[in-house]
Protein backbone atom coordinates (compact mmCIF):
# COMPACT_ATOMS: atom_id res chain seq x y z
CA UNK A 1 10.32 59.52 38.16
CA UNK A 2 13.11 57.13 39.33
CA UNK A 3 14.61 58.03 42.91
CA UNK A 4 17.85 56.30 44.01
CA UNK A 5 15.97 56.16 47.35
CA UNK A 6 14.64 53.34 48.39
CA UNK A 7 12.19 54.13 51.03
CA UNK A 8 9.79 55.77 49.34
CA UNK A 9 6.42 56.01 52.06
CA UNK A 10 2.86 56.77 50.14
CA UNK A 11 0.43 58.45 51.99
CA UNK A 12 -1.98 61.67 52.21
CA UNK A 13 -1.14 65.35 53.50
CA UNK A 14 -2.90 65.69 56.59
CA UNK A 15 -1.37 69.28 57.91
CA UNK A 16 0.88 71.69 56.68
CA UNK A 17 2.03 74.62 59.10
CA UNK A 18 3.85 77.41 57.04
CA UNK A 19 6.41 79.45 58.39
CA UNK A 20 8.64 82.30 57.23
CA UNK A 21 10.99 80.33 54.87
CA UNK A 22 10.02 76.68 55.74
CA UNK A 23 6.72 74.35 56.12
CA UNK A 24 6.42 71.53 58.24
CA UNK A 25 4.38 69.18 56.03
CA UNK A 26 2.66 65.79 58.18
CA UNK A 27 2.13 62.82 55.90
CA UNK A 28 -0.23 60.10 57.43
CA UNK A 29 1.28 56.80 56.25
CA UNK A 30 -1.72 54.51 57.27
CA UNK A 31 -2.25 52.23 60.01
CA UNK A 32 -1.20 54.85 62.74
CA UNK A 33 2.10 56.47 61.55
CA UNK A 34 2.97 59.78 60.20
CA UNK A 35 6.02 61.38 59.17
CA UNK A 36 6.42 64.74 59.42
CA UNK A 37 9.36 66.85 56.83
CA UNK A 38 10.59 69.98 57.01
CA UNK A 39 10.75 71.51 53.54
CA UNK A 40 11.19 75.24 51.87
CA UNK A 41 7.59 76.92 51.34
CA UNK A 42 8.94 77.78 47.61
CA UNK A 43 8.66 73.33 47.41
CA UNK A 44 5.75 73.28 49.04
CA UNK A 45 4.36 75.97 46.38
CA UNK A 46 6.42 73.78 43.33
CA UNK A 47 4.71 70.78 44.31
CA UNK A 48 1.21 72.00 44.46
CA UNK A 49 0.67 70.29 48.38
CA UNK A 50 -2.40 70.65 49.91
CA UNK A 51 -4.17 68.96 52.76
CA UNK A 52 -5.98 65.62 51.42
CA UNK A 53 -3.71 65.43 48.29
CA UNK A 54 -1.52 61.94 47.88
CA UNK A 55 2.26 62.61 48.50
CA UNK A 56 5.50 59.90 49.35
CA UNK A 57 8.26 61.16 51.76
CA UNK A 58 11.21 59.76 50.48
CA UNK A 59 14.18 59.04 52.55
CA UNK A 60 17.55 59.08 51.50
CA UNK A 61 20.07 58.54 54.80
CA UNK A 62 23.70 57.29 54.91
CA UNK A 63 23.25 56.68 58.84
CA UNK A 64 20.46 55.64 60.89
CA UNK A 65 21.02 55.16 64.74
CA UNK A 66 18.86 53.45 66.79
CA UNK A 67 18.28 53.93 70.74
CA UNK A 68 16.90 52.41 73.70
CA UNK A 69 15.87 53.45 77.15
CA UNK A 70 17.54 51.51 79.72
């Protein structure tokens, strides 16, 4: 598969919490992080995902903003 993306983050499915149309799948990245995306059930079905299997999120953004706290 080649992805115009370039932030392509390996990891393993650690949760996945199905709702009526969408599933809120965690991905633990390793040292500490997760990322967490919210995708359609039907892709979570298409994909075959299942806690413990290997997965990448893959982000594609045209903006990223960055905050602090003062």
């Amino acid at each position: 598969m080649k992805l115009s993306a370039r932030n392509v983050l390996p990891g393993t499915v650690t949760e996945i919490i199905t709702g009526a149309v969408t599933s809120h799948v965690r991905i633990d990245l390793g040292g500490g992080s997760s990322i967490t995306a919210s995708i359609t059930n039907e892709a979570v079905k298409e994909l075959g995902l299942k806690v413990g299997a290997s997965a990448s999120a893959v982000i594609k953004a045209s903006d990223v903003m960055v905050g602090v706290n003062d």
